[in-house]
PDB file of N, CA and C in Angstrom:
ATOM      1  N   UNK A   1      73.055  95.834  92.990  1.00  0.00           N
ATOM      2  CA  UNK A   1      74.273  96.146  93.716  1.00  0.00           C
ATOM      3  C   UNK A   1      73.890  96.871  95.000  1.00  0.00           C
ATOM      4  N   UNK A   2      74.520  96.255  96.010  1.00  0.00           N
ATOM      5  CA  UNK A   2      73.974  97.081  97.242  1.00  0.00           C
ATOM      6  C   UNK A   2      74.872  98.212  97.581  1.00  0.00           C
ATOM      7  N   UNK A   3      73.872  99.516  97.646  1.00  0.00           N
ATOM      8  CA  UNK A   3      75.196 100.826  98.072  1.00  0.00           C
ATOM      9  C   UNK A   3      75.279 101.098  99.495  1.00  0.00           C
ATOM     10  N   UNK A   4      75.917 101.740  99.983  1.00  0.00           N
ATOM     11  CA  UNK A   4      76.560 101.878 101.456  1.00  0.00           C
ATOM     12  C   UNK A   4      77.606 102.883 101.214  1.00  0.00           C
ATOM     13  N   UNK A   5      77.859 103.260 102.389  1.00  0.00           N
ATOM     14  CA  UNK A   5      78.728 104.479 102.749  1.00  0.00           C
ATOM     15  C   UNK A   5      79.540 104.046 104.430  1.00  0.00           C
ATOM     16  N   UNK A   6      80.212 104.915 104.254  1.00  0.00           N
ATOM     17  CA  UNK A   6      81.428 104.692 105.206  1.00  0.00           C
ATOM     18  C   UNK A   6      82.333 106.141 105.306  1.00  0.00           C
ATOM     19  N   UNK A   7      82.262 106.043 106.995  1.00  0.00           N
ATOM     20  CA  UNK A   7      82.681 107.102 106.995  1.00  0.00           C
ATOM     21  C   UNK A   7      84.584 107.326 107.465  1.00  0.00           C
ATOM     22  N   UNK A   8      85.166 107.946 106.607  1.00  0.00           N
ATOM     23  CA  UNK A   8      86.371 108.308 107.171  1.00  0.00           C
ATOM     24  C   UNK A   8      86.934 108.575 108.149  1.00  0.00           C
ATOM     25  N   UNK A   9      87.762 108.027 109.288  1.00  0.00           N
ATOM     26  CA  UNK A   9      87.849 109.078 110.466  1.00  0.00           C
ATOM     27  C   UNK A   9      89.258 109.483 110.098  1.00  0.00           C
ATOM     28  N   UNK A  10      89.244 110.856 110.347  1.00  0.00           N
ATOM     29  CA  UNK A  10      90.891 111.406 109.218  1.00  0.00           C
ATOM     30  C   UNK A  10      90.671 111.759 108.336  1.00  0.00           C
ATOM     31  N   UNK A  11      91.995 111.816 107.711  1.00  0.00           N
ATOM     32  CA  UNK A  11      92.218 112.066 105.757  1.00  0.00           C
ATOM     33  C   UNK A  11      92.082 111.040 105.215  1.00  0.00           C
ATOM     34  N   UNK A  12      92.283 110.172 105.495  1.00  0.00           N
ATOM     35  CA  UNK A  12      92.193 108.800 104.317  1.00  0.00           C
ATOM     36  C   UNK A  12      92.068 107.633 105.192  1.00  0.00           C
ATOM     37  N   UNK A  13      92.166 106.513 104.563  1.00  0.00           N
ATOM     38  CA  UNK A  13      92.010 105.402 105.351  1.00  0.00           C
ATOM     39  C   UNK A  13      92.914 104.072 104.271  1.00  0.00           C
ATOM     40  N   UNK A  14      93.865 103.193 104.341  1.00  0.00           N
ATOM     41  CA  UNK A  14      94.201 102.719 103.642  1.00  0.00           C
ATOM     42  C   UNK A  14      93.654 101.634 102.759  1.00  0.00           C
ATOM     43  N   UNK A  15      93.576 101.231 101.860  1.00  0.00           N
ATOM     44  CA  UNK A  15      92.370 100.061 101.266  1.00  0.00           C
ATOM     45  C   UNK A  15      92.741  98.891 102.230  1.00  0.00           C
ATOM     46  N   UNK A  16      93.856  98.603 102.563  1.00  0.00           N
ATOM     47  CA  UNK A  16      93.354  96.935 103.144  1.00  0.00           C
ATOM     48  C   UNK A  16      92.693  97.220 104.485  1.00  0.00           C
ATOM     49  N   UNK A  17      92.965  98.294 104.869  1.00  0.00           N
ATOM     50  CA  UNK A  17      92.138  98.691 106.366  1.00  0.00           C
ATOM     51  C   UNK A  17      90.925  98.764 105.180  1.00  0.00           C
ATOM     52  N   UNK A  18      90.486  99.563 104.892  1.00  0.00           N
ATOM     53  CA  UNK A  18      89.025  99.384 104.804  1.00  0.00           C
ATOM     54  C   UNK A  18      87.935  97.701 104.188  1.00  0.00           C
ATOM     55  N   UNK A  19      89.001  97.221 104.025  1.00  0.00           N
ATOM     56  CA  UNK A  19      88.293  95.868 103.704  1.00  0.00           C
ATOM     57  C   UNK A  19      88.085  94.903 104.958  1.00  0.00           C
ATOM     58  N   UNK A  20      89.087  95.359 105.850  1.00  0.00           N
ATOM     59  CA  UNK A  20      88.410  94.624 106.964  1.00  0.00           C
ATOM     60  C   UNK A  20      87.802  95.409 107.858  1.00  0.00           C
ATOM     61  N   UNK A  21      87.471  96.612 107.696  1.00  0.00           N
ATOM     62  CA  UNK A  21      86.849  97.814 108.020  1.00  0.00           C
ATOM     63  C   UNK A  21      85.327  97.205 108.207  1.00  0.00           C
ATOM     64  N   UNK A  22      84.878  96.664 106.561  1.00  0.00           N
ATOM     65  CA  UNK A  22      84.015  96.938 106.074  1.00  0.00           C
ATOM     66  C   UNK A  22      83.529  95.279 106.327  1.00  0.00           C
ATOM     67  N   UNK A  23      84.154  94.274 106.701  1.00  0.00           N
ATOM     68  CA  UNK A  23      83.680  93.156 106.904  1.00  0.00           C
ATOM     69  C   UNK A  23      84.213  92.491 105.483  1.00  0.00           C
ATOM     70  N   UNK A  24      84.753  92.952 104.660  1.00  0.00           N
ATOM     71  CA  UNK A  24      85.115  91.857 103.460  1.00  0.00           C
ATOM     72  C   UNK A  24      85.802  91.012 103.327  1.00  0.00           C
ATOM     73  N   UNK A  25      87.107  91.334 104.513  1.00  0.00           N
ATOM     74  CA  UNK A  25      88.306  90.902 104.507  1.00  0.00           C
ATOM     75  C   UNK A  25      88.340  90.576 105.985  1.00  0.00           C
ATOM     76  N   UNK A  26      88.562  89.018 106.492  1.00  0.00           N
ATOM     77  CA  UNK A  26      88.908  88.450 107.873  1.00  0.00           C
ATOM     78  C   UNK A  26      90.250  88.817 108.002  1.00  0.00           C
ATOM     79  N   UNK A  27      91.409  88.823 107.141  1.00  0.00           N
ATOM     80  CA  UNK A  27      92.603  88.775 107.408  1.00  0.00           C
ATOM     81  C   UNK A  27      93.311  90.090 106.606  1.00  0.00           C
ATOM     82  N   UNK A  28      94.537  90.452 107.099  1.00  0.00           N
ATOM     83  CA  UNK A  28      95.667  91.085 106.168  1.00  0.00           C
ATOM     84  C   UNK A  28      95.698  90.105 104.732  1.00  0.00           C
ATOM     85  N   UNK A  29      96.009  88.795 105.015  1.00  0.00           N
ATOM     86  CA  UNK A  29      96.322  88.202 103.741  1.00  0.00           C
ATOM     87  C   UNK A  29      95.164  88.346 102.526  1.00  0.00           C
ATOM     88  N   UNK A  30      94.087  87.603 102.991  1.00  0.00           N
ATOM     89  CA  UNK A  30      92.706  87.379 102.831  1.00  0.00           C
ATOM     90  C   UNK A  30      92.188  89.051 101.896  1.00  0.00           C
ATOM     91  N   UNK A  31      92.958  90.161 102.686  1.00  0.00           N
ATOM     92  CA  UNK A  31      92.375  91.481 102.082  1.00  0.00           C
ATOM     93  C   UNK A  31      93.296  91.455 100.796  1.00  0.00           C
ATOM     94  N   UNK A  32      95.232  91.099 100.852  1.00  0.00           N
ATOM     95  CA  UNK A  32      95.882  91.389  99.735  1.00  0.00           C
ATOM     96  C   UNK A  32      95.405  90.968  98.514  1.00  0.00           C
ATOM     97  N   UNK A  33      94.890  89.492  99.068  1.00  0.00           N
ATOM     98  CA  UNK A  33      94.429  88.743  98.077  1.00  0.00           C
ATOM     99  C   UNK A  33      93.517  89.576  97.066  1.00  0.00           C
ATOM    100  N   UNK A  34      92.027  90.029  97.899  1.00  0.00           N
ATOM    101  CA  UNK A  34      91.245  90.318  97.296  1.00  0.00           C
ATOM    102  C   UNK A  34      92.015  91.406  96.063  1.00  0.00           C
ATOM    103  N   UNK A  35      92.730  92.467  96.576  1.00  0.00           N
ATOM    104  CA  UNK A  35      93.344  93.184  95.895  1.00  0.00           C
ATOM    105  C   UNK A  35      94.161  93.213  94.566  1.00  0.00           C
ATOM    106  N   UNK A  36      94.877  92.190  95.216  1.00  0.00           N
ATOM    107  CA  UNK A  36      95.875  91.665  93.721  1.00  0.00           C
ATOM    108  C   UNK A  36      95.255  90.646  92.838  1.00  0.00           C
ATOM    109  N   UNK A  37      93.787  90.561  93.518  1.00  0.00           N
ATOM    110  CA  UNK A  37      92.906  89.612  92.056  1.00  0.00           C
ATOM    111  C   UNK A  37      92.393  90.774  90.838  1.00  0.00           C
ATOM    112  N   UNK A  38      92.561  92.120  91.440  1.00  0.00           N
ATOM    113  CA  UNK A  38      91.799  92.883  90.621  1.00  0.00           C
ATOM    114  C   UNK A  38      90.480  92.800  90.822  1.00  0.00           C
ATOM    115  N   UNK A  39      89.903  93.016  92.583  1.00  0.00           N
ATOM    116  CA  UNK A  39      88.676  92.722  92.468  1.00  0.00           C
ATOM    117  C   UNK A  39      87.720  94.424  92.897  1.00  0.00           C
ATOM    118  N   UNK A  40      88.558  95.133  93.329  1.00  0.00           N
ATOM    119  CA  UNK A  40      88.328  96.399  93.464  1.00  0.00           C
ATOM    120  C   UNK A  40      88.402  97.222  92.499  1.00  0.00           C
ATOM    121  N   UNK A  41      87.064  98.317  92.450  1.00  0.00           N
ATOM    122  CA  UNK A  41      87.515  99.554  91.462  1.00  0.00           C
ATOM    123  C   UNK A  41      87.344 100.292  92.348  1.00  0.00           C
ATOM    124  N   UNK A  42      87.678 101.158  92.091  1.00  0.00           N
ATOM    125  CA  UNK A  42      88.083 102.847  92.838  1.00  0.00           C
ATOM    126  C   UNK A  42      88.217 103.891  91.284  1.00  0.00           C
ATOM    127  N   UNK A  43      86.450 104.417  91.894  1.00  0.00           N
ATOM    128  CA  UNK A  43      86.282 105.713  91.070  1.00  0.00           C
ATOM    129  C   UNK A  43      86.359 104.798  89.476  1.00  0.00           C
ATOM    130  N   UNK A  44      85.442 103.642  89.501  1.00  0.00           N
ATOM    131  CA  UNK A  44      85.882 103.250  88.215  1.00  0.00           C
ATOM    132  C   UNK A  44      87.090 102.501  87.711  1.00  0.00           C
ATOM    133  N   UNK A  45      87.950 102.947  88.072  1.00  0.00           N
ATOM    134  CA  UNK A  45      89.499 102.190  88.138  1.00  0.00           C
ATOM    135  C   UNK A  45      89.851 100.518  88.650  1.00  0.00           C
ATOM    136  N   UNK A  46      89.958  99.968  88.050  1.00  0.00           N
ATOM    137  CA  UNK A  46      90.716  98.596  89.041  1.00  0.00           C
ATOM    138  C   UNK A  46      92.051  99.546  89.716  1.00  0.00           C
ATOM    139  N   UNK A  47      92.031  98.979  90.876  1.00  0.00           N
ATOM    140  CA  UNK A  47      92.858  99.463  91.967  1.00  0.00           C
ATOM    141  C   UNK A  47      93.622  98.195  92.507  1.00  0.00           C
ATOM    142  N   UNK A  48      95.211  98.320  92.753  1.00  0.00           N
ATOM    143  CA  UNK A  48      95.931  97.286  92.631  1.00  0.00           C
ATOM    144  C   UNK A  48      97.042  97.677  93.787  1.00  0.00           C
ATOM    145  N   UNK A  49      96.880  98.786  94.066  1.00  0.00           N
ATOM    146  CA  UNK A  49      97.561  99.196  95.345  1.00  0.00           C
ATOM    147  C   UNK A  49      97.175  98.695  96.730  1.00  0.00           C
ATOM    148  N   UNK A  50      97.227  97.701  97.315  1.00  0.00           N
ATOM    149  CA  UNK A  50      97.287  97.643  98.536  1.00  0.00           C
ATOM    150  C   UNK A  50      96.744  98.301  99.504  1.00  0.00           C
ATOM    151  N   UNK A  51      98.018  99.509  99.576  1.00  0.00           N
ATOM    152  CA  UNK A  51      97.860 100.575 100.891  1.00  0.00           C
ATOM    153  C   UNK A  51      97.607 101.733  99.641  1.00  0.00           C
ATOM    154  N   UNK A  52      96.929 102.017  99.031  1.00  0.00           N
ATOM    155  CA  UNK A  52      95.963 103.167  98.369  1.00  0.00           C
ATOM    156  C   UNK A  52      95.045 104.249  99.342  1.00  0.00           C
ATOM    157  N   UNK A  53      95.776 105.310  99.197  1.00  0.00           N
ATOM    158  CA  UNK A  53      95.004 106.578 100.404  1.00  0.00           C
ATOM    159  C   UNK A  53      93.543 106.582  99.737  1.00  0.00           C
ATOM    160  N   UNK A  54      92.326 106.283 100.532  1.00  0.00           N
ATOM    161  CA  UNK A  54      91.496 106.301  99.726  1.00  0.00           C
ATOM    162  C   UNK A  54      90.695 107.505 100.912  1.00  0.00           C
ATOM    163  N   UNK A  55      90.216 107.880 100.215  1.00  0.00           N
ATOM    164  CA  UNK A  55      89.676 110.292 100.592  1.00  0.00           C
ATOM    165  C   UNK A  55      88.855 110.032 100.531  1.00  0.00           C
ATOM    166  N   UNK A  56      87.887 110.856 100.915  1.00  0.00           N
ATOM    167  CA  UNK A  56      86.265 111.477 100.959  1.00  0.00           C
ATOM    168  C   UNK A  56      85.803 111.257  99.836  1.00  0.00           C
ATOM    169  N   UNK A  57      85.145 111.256  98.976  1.00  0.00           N
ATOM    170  CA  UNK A  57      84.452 111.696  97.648  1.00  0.00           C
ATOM    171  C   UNK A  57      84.863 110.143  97.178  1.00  0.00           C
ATOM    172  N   UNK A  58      85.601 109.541  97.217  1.00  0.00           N
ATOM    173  CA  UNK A  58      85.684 107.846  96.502  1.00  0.00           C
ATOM    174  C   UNK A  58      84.651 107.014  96.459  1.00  0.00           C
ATOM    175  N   UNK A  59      84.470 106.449  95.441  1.00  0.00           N
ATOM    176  CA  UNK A  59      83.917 104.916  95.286  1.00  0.00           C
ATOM    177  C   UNK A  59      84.141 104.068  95.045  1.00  0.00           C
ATOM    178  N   UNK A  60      84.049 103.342  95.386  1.00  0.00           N
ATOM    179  CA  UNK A  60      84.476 101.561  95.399  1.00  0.00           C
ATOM    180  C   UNK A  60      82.739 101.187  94.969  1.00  0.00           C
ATOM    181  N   UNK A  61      83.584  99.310  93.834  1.00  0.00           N
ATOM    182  CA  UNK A  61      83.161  98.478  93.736  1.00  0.00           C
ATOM    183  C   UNK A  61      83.731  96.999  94.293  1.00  0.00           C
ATOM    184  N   UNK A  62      82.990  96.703  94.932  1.00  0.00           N
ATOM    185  CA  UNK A  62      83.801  95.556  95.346  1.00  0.00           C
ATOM    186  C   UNK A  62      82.814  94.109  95.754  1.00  0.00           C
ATOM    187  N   UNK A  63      82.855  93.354  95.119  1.00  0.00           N
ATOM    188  CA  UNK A  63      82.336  91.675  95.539  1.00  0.00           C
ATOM    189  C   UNK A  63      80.619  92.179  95.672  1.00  0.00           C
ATOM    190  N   UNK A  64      80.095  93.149  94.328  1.00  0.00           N
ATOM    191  CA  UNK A  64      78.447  93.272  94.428  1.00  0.00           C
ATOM    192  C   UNK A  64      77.955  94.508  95.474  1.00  0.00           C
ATOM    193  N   UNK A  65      78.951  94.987  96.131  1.00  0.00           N
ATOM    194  CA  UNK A  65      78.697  96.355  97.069  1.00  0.00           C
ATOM    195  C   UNK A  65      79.596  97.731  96.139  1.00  0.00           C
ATOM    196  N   UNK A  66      78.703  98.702  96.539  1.00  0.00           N
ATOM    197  CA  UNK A  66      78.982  99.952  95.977  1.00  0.00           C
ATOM    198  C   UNK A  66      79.311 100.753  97.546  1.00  0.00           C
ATOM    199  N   UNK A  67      80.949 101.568  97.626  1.00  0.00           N
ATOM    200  CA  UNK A  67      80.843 101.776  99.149  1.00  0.00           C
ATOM    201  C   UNK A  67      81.763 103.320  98.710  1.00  0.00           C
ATOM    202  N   UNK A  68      80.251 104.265  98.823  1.00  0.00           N
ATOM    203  CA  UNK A  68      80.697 105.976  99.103  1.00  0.00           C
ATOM    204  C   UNK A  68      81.482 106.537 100.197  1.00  0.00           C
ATOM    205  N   UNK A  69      82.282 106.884 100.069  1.00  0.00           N
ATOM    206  CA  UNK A  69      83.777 107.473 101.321  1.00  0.00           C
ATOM    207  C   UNK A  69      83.155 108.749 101.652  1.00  0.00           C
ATOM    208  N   UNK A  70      82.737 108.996 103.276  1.00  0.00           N
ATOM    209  CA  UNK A  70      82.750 109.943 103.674  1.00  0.00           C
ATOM    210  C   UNK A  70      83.566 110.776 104.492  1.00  0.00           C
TER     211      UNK A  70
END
């Protein structure tokens, strides 16, 4: 699994912003998608929220990447 980090600018950043943040997601749609497949965890969790405030200290799994919130 490849890990990586990413840094916050702010308090949070919303999950579908960070998927195309992060290069995973070309589109708004393309990111919901990924989302409502249940393809994200957060902190362990499948995460199903969309626009999810995601903070400092988080982790994500997502499509074989591990991505630490700074």
């Amino acid at each position: 699994m490849k890990k990586e980090t990413f840094k916050i600018e702010g308090n949070y950043i919303e999950l579908m912003a960070l998927l195309k943040a992060i290069g995973l997601a070309e589109t708004g749609g393309h990111a919901k998608f990924i989302v409502d497949e249940g393809e994200v965890l957060r902190n362990g969790e499948i995460e199903l929220r969309r626009r999810a405030k995601l903070i400092k200290g988080d982790e994500l799994e997502i499509a074989g990447r591990k991505i630490n919130l700074l």
